[in-house]
Protein backbone atom coordinates (compact mmCIF):
# COMPACT_ATOMS: atom_id res chain seq x y z
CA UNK A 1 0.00 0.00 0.00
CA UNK A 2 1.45 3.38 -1.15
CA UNK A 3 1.28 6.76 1.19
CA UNK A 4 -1.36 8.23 -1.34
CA UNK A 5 -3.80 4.74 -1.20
CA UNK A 6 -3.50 4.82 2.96
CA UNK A 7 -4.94 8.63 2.81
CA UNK A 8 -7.47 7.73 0.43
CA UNK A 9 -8.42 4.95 2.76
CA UNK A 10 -8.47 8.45 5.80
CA UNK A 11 -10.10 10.78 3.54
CA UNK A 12 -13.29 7.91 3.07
CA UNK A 13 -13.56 7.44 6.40
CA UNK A 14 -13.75 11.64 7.27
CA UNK A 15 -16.32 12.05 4.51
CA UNK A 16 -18.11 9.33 5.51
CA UNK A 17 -18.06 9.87 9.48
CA UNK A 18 -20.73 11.63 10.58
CA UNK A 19 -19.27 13.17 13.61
CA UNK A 20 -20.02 16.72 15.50
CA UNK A 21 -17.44 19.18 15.60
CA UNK A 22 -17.82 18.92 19.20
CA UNK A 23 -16.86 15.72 19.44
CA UNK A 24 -13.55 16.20 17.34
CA UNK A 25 -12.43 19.30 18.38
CA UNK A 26 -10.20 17.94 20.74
CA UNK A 27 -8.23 15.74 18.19
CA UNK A 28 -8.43 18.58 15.62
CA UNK A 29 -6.80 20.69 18.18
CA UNK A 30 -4.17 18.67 18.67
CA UNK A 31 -3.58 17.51 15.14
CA UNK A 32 -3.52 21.61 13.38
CA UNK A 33 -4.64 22.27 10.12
CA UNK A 34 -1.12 21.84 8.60
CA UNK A 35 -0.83 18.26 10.33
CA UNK A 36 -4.77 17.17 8.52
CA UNK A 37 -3.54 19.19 5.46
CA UNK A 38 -0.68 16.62 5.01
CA UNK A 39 -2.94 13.40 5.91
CA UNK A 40 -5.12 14.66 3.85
CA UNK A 41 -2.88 15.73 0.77
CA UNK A 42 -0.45 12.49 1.07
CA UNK A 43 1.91 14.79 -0.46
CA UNK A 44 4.20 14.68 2.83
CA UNK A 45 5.38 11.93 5.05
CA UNK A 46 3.54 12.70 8.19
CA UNK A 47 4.12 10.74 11.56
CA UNK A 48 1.46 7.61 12.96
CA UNK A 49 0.86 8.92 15.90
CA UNK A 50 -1.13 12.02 13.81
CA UNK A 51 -2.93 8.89 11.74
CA UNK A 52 -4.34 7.65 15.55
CA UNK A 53 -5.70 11.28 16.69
CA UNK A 54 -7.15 11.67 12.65
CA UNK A 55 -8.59 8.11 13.17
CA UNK A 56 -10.02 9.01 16.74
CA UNK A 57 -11.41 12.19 15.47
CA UNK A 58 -13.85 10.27 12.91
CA UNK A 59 -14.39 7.65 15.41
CA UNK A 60 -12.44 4.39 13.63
CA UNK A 61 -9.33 2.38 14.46
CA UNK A 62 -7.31 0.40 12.26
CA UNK A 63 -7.54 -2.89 11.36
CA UNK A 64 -4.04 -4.94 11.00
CA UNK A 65 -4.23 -8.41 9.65
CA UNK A 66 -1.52 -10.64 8.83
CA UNK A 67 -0.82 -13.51 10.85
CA UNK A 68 -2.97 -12.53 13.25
CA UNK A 69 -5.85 -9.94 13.05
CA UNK A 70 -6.24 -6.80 15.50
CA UNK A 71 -7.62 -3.42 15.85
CA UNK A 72 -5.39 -0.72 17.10
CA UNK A 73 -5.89 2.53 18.42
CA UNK A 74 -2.58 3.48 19.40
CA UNK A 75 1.34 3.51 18.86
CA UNK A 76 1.92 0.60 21.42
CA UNK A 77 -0.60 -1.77 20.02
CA UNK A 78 0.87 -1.10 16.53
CA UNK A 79 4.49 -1.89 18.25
CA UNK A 80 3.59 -4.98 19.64
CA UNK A 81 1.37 -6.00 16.42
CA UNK A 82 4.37 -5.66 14.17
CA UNK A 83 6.60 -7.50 16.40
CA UNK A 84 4.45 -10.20 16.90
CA UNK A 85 4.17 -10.36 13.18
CA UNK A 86 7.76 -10.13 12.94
CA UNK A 87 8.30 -12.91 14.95
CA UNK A 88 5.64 -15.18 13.25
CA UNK A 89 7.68 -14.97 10.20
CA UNK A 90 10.37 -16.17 12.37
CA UNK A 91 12.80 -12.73 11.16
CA UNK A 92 15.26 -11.09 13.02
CA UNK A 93 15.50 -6.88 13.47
CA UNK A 94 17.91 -7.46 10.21
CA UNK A 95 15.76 -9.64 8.07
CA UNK A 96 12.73 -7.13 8.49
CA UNK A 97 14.92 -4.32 7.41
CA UNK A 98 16.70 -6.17 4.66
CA UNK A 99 12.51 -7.34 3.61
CA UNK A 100 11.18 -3.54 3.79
CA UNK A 101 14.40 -1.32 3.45
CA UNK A 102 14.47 0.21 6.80
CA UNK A 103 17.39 0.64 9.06
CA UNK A 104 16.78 -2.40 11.52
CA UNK A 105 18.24 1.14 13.54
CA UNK A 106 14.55 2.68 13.50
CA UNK A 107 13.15 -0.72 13.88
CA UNK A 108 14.77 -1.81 16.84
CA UNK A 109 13.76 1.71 18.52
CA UNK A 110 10.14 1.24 16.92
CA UNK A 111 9.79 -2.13 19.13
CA UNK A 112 11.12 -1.21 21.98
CA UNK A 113 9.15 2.19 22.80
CA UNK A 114 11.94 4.76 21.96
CA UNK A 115 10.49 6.11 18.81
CA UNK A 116 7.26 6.63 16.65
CA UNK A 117 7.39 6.27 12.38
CA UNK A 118 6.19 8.26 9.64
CA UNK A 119 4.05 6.88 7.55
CA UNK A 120 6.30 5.94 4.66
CA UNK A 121 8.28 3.76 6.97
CA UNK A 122 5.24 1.93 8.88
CA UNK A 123 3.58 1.24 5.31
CA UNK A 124 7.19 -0.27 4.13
CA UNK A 125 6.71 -2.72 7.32
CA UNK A 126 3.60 -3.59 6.84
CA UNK A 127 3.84 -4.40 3.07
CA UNK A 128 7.46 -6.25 4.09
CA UNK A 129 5.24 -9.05 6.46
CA UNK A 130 2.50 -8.75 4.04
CA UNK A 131 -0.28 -7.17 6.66
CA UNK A 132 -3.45 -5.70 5.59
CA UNK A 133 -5.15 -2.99 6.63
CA UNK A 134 -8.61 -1.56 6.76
CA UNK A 135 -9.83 1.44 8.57
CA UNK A 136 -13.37 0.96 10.30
């Protein structure tokens, strides 16, 4: 799945959500209209963490399925998801990175807490262990 196919997926949820300002004001706070602007352009790399406050401001999580299927609403559960998937595949820090082209640097500080990803980079994971994902 590209950048520009994951915000479609975003943008179809938003126009489809039928949510009161009131009730995502305090995510659209947060997030600023230059952080939706880039979600919502998918002409930027833009960081998860902003995906989870879009996603909780339309009321939907994501849905990961690979080896296993869960919903996630937040940074941890996506660590622990992709690890677990990781690990089902029976690949090392190195093998992922060699699979998806990212510095097993980033992914061992992804797993264990020390840093979040942009987009670009969780979307090059997830296509490396061959996870879908839905937005509902």
């Amino acid at each position: 799945m590209t950048r520009q196919e994951f915000c479609m997926l975003l943008m179809g949820v938003k126009n489809s959500a039928e949510v009161k300002l009131c009730d995502a004001l305090s995510y659209a706070v947060q997030l600023s209209f230059k952080k939706i602007d880039a979600i919502e352009s998918a002409q930027t790399d833009f960081n998860l963490s902003d995906t989870f406050l879009y996603l909780k401001m339309c009321h939907c999580t994501l849905e990961m399925r690979g080896y296993g299927m869960v919903f996630v609403d937040t940074l941890e559960e996506t660590r622990k998801y992709l690890k677990y998937e990781r690990q089902q595949n029976e690949w090392s820090v190195v093998d992922l990175a060699k699979r998806s082209h990212v510095s097993s640097k980033i992914i061992y500080a992804f797993e264990d807490g020390r840093c979040g990803l942009k987009i670009d980079t969780f979307l090059k994971l997830i296509n490396a262990l061959d996870v879908t994902i839905e937005i509902n």
